[in-house]
C-alpha atoms as a PDB file:
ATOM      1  CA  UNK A   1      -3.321  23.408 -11.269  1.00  0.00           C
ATOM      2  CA  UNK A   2      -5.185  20.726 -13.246  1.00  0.00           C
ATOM      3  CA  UNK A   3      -4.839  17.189 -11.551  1.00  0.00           C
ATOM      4  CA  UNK A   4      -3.686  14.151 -13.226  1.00  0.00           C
ATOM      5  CA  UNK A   5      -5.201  10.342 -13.481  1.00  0.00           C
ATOM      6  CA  UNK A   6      -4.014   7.267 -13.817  1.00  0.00           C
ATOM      7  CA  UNK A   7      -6.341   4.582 -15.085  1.00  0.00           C
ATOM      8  CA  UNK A   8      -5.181   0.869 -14.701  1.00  0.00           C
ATOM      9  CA  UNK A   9      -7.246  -1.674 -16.564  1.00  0.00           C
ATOM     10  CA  UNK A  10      -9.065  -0.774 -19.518  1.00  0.00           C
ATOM     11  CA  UNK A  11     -11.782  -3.247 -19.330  1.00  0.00           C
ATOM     12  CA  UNK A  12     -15.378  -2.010 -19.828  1.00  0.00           C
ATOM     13  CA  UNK A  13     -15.430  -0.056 -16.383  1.00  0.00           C
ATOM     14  CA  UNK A  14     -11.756   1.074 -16.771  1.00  0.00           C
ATOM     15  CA  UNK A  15     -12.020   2.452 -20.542  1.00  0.00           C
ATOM     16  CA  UNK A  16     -15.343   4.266 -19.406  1.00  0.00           C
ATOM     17  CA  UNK A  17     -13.433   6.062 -16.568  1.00  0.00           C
ATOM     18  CA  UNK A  18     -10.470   6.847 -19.014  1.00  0.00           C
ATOM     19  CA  UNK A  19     -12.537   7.976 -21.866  1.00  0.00           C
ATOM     20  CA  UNK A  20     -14.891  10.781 -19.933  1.00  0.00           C
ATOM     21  CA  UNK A  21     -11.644  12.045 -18.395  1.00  0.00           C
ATOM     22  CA  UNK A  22     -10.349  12.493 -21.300  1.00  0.00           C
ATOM     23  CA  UNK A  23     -13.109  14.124 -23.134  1.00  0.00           C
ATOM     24  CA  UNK A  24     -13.425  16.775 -20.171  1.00  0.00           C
ATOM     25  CA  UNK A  25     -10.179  17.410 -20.911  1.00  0.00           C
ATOM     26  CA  UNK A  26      -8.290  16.139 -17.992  1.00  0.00           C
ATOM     27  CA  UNK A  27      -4.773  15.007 -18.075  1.00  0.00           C
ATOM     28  CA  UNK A  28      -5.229  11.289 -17.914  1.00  0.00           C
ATOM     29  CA  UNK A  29      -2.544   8.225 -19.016  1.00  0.00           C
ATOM     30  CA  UNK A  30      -4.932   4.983 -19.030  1.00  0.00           C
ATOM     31  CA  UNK A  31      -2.942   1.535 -19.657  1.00  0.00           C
ATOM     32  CA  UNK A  32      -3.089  -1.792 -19.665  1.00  0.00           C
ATOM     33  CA  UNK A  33      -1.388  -5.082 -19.917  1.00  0.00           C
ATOM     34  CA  UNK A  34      -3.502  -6.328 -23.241  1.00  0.00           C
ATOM     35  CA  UNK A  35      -2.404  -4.695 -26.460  1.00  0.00           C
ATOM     36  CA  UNK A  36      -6.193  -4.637 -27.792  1.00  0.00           C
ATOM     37  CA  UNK A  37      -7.608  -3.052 -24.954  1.00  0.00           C
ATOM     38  CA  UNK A  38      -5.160  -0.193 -25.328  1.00  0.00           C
ATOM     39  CA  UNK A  39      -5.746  -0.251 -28.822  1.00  0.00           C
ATOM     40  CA  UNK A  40      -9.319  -0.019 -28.801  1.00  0.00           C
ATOM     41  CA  UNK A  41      -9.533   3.365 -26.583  1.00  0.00           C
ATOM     42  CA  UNK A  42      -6.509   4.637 -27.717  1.00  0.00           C
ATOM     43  CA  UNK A  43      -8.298   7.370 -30.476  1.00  0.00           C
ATOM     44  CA  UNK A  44     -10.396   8.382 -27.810  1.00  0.00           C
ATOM     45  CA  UNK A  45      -7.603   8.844 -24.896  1.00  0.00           C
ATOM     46  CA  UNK A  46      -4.235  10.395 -26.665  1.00  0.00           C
ATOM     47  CA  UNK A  47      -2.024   9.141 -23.740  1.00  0.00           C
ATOM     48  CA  UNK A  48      -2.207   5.138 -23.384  1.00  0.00           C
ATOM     49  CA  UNK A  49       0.146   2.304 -23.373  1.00  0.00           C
ATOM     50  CA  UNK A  50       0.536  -1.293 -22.666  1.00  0.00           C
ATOM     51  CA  UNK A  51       2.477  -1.510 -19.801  1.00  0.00           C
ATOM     52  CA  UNK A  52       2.252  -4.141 -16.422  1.00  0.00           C
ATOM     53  CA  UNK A  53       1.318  -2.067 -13.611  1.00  0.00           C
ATOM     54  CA  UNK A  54       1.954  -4.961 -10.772  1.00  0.00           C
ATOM     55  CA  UNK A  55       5.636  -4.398 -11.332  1.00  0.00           C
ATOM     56  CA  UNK A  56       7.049  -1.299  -9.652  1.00  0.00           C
ATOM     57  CA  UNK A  57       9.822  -0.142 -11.865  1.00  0.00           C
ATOM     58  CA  UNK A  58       7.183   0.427 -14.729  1.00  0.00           C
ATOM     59  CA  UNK A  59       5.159   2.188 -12.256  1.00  0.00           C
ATOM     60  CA  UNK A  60       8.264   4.273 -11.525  1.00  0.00           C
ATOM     61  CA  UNK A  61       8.799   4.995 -15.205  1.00  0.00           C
ATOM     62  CA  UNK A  62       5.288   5.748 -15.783  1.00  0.00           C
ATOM     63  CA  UNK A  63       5.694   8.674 -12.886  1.00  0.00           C
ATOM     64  CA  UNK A  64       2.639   6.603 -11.309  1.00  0.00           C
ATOM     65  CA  UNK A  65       4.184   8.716  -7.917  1.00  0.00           C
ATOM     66  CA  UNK A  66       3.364  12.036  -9.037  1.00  0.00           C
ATOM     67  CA  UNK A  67      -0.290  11.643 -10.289  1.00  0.00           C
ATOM     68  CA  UNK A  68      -3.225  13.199  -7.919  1.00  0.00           C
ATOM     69  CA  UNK A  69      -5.377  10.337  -8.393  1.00  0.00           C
ATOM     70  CA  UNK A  70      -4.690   6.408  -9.461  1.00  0.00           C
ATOM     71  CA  UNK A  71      -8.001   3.888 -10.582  1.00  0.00           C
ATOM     72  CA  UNK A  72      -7.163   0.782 -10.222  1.00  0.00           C
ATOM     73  CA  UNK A  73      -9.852  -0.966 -12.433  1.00  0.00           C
ATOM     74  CA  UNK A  74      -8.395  -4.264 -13.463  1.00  0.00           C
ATOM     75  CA  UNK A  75     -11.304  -6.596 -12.694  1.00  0.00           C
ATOM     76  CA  UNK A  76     -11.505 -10.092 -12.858  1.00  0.00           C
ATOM     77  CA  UNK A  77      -7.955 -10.806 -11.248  1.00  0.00           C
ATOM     78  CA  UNK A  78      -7.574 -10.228  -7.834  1.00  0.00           C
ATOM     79  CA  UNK A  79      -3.873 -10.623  -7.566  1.00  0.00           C
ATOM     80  CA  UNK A  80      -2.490  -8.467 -10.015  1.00  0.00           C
ATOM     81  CA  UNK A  81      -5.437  -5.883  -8.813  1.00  0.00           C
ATOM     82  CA  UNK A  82      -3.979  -6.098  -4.921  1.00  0.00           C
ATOM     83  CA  UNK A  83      -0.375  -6.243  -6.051  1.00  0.00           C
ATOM     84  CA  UNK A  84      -1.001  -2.940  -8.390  1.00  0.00           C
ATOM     85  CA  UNK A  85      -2.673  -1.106  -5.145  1.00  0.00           C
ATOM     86  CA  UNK A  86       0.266  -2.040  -3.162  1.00  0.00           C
ATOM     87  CA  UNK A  87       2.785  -0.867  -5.517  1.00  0.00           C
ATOM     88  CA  UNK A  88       0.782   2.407  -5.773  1.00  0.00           C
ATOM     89  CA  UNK A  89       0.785   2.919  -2.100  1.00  0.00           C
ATOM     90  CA  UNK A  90       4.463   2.438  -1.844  1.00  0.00           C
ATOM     91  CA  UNK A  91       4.974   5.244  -4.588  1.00  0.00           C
ATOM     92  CA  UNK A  92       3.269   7.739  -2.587  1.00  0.00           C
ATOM     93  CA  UNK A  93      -0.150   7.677  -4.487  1.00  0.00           C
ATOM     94  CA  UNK A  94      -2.559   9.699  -2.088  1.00  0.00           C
ATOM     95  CA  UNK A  95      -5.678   9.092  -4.138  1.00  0.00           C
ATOM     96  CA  UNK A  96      -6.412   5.410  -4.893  1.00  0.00           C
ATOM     97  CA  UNK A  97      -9.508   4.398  -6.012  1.00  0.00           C
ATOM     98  CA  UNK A  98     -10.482   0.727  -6.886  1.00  0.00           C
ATOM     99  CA  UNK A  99     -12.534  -1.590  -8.665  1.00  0.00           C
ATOM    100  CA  UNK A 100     -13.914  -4.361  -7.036  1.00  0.00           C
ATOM    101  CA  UNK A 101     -15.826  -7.372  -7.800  1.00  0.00           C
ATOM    102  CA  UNK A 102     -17.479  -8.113  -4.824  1.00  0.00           C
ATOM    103  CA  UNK A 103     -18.274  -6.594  -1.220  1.00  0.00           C
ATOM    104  CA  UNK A 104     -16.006  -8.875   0.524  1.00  0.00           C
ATOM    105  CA  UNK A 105     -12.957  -7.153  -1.630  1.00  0.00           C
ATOM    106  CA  UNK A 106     -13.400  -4.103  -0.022  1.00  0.00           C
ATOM    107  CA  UNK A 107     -11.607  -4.378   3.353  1.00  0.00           C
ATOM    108  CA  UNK A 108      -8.591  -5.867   1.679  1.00  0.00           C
ATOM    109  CA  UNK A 109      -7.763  -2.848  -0.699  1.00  0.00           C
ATOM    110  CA  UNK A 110      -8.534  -0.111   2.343  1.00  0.00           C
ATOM    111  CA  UNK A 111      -6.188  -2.460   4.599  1.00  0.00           C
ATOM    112  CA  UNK A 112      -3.745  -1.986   1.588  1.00  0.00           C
ATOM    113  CA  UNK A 113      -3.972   1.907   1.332  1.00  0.00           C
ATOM    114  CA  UNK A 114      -6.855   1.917  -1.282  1.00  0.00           C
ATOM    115  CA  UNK A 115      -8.760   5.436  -0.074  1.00  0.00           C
ATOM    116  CA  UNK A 116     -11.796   4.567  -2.421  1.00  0.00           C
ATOM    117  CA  UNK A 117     -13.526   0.948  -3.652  1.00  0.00           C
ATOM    118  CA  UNK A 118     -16.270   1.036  -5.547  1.00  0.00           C
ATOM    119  CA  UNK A 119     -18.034  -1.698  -7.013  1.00  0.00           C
ATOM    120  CA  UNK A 120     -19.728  -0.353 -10.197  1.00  0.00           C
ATOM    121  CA  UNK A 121     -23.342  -1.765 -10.128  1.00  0.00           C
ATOM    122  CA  UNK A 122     -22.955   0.631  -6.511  1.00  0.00           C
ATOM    123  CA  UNK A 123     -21.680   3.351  -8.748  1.00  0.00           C
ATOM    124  CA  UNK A 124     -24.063   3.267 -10.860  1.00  0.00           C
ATOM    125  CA  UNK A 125     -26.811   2.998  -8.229  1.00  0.00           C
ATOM    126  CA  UNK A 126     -25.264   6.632  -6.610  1.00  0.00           C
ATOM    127  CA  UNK A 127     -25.149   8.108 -10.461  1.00  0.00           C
ATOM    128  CA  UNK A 128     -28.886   7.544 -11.017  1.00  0.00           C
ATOM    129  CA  UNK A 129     -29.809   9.188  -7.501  1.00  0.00           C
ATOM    130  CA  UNK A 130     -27.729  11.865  -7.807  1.00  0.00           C
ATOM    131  CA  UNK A 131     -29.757  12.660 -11.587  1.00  0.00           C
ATOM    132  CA  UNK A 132     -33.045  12.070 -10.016  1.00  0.00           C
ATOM    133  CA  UNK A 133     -32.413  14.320  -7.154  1.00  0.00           C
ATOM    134  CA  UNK A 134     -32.543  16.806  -9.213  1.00  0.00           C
ATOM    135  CA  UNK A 135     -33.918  17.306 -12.366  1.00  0.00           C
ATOM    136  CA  UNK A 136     -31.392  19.795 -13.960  1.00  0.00           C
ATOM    137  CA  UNK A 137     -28.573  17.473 -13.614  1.00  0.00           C
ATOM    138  CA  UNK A 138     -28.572  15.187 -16.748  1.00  0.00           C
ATOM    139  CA  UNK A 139     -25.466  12.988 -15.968  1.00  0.00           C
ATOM    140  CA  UNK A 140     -23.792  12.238 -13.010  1.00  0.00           C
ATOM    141  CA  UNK A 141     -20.096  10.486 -12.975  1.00  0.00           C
ATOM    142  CA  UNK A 142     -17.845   9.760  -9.604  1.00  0.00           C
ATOM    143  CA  UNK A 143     -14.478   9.348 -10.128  1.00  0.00           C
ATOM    144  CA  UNK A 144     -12.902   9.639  -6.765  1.00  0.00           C
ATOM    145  CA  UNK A 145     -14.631   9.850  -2.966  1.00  0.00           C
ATOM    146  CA  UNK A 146     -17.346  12.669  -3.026  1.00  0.00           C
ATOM    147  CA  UNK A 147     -15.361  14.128  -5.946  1.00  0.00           C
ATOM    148  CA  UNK A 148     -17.763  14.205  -9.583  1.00  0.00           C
ATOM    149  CA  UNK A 149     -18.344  15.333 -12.995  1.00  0.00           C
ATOM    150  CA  UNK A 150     -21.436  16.423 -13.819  1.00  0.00           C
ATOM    151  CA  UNK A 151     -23.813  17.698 -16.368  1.00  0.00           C
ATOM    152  CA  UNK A 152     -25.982  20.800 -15.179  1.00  0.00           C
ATOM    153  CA  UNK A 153     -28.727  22.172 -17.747  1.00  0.00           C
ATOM    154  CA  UNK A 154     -28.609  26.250 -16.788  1.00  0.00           C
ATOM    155  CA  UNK A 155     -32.440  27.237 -15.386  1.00  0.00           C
ATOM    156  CA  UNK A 156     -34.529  29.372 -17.761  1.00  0.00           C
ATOM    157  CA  UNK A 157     -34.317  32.004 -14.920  1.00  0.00           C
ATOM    158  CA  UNK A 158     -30.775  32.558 -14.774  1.00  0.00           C
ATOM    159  CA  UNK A 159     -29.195  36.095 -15.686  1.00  0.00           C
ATOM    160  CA  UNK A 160     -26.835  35.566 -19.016  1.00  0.00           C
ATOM    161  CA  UNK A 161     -22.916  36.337 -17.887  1.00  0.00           C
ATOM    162  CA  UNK A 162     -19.543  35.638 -18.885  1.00  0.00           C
ATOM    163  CA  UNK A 163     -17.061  33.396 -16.942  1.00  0.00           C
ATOM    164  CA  UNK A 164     -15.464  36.096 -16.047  1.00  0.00           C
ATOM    165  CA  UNK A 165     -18.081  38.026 -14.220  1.00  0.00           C
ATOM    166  CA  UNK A 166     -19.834  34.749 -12.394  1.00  0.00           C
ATOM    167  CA  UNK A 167     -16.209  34.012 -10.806  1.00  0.00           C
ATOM    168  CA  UNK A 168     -17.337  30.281 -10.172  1.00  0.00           C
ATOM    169  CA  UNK A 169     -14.352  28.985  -9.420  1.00  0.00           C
ATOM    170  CA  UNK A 170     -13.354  30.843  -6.666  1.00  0.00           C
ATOM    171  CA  UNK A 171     -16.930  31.534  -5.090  1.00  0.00           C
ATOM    172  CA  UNK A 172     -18.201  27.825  -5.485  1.00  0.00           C
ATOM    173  CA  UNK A 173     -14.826  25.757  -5.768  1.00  0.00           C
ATOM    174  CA  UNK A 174     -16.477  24.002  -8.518  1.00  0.00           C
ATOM    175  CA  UNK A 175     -14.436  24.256 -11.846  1.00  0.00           C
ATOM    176  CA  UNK A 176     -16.683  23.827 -15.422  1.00  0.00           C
ATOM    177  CA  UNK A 177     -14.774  22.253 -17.850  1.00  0.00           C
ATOM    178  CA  UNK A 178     -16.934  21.910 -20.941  1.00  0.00           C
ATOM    179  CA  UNK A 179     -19.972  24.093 -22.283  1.00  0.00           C
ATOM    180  CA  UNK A 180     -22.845  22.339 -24.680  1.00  0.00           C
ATOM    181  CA  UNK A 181     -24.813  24.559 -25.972  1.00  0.00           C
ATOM    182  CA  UNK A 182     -28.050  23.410 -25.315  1.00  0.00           C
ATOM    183  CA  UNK A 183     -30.064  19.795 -24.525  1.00  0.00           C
ATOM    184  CA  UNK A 184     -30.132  18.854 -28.353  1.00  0.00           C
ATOM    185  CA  UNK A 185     -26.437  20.012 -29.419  1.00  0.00           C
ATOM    186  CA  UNK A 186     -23.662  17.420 -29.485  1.00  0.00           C
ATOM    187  CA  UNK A 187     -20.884  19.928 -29.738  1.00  0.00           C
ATOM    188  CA  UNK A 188     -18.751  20.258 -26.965  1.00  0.00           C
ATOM    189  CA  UNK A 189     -16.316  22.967 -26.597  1.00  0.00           C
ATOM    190  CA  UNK A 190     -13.911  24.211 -23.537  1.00  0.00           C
ATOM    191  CA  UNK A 191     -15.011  27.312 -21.878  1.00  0.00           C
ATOM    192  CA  UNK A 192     -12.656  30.669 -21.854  1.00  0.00           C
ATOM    193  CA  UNK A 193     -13.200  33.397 -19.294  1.00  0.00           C
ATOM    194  CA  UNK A 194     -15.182  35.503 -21.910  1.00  0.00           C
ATOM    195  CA  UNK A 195     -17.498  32.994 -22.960  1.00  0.00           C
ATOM    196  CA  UNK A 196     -21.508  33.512 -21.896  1.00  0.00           C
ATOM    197  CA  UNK A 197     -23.320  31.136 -19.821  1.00  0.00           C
ATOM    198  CA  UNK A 198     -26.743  31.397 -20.768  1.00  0.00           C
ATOM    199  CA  UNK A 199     -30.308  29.616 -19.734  1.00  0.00           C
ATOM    200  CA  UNK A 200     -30.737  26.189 -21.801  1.00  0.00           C
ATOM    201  CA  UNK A 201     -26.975  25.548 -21.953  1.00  0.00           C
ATOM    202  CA  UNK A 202     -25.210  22.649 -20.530  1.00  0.00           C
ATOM    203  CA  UNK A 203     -22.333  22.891 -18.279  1.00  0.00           C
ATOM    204  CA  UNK A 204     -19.699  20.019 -17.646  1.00  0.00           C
ATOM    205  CA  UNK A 205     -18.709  20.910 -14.295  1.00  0.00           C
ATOM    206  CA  UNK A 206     -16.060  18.840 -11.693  1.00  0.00           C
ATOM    207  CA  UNK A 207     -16.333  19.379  -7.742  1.00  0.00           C
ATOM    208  CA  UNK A 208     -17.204  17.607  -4.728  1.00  0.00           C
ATOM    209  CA  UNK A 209     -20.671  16.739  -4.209  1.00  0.00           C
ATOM    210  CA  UNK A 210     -21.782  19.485  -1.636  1.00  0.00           C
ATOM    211  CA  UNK A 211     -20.093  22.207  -3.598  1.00  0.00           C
ATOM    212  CA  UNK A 212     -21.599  20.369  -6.961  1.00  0.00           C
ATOM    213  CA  UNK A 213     -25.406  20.341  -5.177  1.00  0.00           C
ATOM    214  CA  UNK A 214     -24.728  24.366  -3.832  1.00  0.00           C
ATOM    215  CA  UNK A 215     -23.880  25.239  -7.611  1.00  0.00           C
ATOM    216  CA  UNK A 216     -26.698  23.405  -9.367  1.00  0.00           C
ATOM    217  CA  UNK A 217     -29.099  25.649  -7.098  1.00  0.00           C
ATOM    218  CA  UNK A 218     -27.364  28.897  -8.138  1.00  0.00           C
ATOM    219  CA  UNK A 219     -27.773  27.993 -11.630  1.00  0.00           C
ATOM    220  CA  UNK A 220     -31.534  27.097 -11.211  1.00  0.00           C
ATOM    221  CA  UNK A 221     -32.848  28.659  -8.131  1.00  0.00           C
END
């Protein structure tokens, strides 16, 4: 079953998170409490609205409760941020994930039920590692604990199959949810069963990090 986000804040860090979820497809609602921010994202994420997620009862009507995963990336005010993870927590939310400003922040949203913090610069310290560890992997995004999207470029060694027939899902828990074609193509298009992977193309691929690193060595080993 495909999981379902929840991005709070749309500020530079927010809209980020809420626009690659959305172009991988995912089902993702992103709002915010400022009209323009909502506005500026919303032909790139179909499902947004302007709504104040530090009161419950429009958490409640937003069906905050049932989503898999919640980012709380509102930013600059710590209030509204703590009173939003609170709210969350009280819903139910298993998977919280927040922004934070600075390292102090931190132990105040996991005392409050946050299961994630992550400050970006931090974030974007992992993402750069994770590319340089290996060299097939051309972007690397973490949007929940040990839990990715990535870009893998296919080795020139790898035997040409269909979807079908490689059975990734099931023998690497990994699921691929785009295809480019190859390094210089910008089109982007959703994988079906029958569709080839092939050596040179790009896969879009969401996992875990161990089961991310075991399937970027099948692909170029």
């Amino acid at each position: 079953m495909k999981k379902s986000y929840l991005v709070i804040g749309l500020g530079r860090f927010g809209a980020n998170v809420a626009k690659s979820l959305a172009n991988m497809n995912c089902d993702v609602l992103a709002v915010d409490i400022n009209e323009e921010s909502v506005q500026q994202i919303s032909h790139e994420v179909p499902h947004c609205l302007i709504a104040d997620a530090t009161k419950m009862n429009v958490l409640h009507e937003l069906g905050a409760g049932s989503v898999d995963y919640a980012i709380v990336a509102i930013g600059n005010n710590l209030q509204a941020s703590i009173l939003t993870v609170v709210n969350l927590k009280n819903l139910g939310v298993k998977n919280i994930i927040v922004r934070a400003d600075v390292e102090g922040h931190k132990e105040v949203y996991k005392m409050l039920g946050a299961t994630e913090v992550i400050i970006p610069e931090e974030a974007s310290a992992k993402s750069l590692a994770n590319q340089i560890l290996s060299d097939s992997i051309l972007d690397y995004y973490q949007v929940a604990l040990n839990y990715a999207i990535v870009k893998i470029e296919i080795g020139e060694k790898f035997e040409s199959k269909t979807l079908i027939e490689l059975n990734i899902r099931n023998r690497f828990d990994v699921n691929i949810v785009g295809i480019i074609k190859d390094i210089s193509s910008t089109e982007f298009y959703i994988p079906k069963g029958t569709d080839v992977l092939s050596p040179g193309n790009i896969v879009v691929v969401v996992g875990t990090d161990s089961k991310l690193k075991k399937f970027d060595q099948f692909l170029n080993s």
